[in-house]
C-alpha atoms as a PDB file:
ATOM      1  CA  UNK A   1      13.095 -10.497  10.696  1.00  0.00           C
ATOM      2  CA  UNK A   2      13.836 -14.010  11.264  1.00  0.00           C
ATOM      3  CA  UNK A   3      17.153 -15.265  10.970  1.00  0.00           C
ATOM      4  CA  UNK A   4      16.679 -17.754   8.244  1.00  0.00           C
ATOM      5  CA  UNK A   5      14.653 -15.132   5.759  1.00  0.00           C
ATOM      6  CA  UNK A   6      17.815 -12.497   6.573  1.00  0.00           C
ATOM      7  CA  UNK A   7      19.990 -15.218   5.233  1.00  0.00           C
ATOM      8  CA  UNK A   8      17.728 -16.126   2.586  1.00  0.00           C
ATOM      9  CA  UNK A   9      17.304 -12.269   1.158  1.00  0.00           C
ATOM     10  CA  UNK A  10      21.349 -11.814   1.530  1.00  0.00           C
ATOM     11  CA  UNK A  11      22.085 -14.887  -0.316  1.00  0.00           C
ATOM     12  CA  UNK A  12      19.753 -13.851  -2.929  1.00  0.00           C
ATOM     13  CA  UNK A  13      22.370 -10.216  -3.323  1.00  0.00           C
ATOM     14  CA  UNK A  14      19.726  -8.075  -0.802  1.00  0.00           C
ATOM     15  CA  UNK A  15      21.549  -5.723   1.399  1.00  0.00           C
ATOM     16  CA  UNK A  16      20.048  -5.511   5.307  1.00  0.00           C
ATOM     17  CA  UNK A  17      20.070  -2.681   7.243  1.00  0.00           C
ATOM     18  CA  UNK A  18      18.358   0.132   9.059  1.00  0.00           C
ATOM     19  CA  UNK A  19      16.236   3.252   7.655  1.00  0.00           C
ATOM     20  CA  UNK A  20      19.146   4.905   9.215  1.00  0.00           C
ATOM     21  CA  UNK A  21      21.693   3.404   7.417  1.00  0.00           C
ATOM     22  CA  UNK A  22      19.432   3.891   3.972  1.00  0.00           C
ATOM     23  CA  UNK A  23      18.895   7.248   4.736  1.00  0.00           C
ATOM     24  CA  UNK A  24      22.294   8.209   6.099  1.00  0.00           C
ATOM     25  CA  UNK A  25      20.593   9.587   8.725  1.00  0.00           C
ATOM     26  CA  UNK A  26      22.897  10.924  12.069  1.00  0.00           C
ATOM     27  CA  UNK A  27      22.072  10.254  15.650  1.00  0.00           C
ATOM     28  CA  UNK A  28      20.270  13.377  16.558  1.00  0.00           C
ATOM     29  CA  UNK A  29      18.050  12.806  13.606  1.00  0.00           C
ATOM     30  CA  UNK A  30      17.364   9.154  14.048  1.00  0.00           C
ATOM     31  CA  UNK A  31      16.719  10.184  17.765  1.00  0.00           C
ATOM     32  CA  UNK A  32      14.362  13.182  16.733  1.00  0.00           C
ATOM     33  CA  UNK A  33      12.219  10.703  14.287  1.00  0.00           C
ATOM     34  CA  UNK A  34      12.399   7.946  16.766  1.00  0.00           C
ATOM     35  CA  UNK A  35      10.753  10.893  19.890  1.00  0.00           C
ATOM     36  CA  UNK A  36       7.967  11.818  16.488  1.00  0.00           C
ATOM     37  CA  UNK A  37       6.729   8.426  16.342  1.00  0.00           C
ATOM     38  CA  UNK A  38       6.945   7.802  20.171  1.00  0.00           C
ATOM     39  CA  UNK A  39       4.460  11.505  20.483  1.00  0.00           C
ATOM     40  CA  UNK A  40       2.175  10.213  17.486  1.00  0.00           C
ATOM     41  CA  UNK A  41       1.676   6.939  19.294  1.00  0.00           C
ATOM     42  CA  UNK A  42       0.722   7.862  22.392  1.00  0.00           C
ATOM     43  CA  UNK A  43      -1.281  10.844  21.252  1.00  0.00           C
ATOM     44  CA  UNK A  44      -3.582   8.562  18.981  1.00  0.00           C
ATOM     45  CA  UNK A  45      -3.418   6.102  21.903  1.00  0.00           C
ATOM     46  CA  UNK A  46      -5.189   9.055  24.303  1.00  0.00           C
ATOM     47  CA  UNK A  47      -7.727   9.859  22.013  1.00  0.00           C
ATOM     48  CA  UNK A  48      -9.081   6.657  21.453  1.00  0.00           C
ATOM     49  CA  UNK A  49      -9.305   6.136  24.953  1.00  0.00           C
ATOM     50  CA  UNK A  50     -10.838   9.568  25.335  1.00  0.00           C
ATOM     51  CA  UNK A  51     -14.949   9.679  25.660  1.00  0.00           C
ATOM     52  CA  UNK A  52     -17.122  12.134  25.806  1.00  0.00           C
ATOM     53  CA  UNK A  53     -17.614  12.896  29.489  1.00  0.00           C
ATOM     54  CA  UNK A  54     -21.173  15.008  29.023  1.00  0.00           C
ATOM     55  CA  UNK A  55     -23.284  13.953  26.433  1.00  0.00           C
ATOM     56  CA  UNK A  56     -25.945  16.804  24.914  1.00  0.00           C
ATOM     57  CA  UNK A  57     -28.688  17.215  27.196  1.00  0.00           C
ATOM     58  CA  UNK A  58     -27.482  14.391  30.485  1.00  0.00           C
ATOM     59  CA  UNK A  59     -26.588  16.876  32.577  1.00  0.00           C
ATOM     60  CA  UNK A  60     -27.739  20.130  31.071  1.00  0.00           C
END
């Protein structure tokens, strides 16, 4: 977030922080979440790059 919008939203009474703060989350949990996302990313990343190496009936 842009500075000026952060200032904006705090003037305005909004309170700015992370999902860890909001959640009250520890270390080891923001850590654990953080390694889930990191997984989910480069798992969907390697299956869109994956293609099918033998179609039916091309080498069959």
């Amino acid at each position: 977030m842009d500075k000026m919008k952060k200032k904006d939203l705090e003037s305005k009474g909004y309170k700015i922080g992370s999902a860890e703060d909001f959640l009250g989350l520890s270390k080891e949990e923001t850590g654990y979440i953080e390694l889930k996302i990191a997984l989910s990313q480069a798992l969907a990343k390697k299956r869109k790059q994956k293609t099918d190496p033998d179609p039916i009936g091309k080498n069959a």
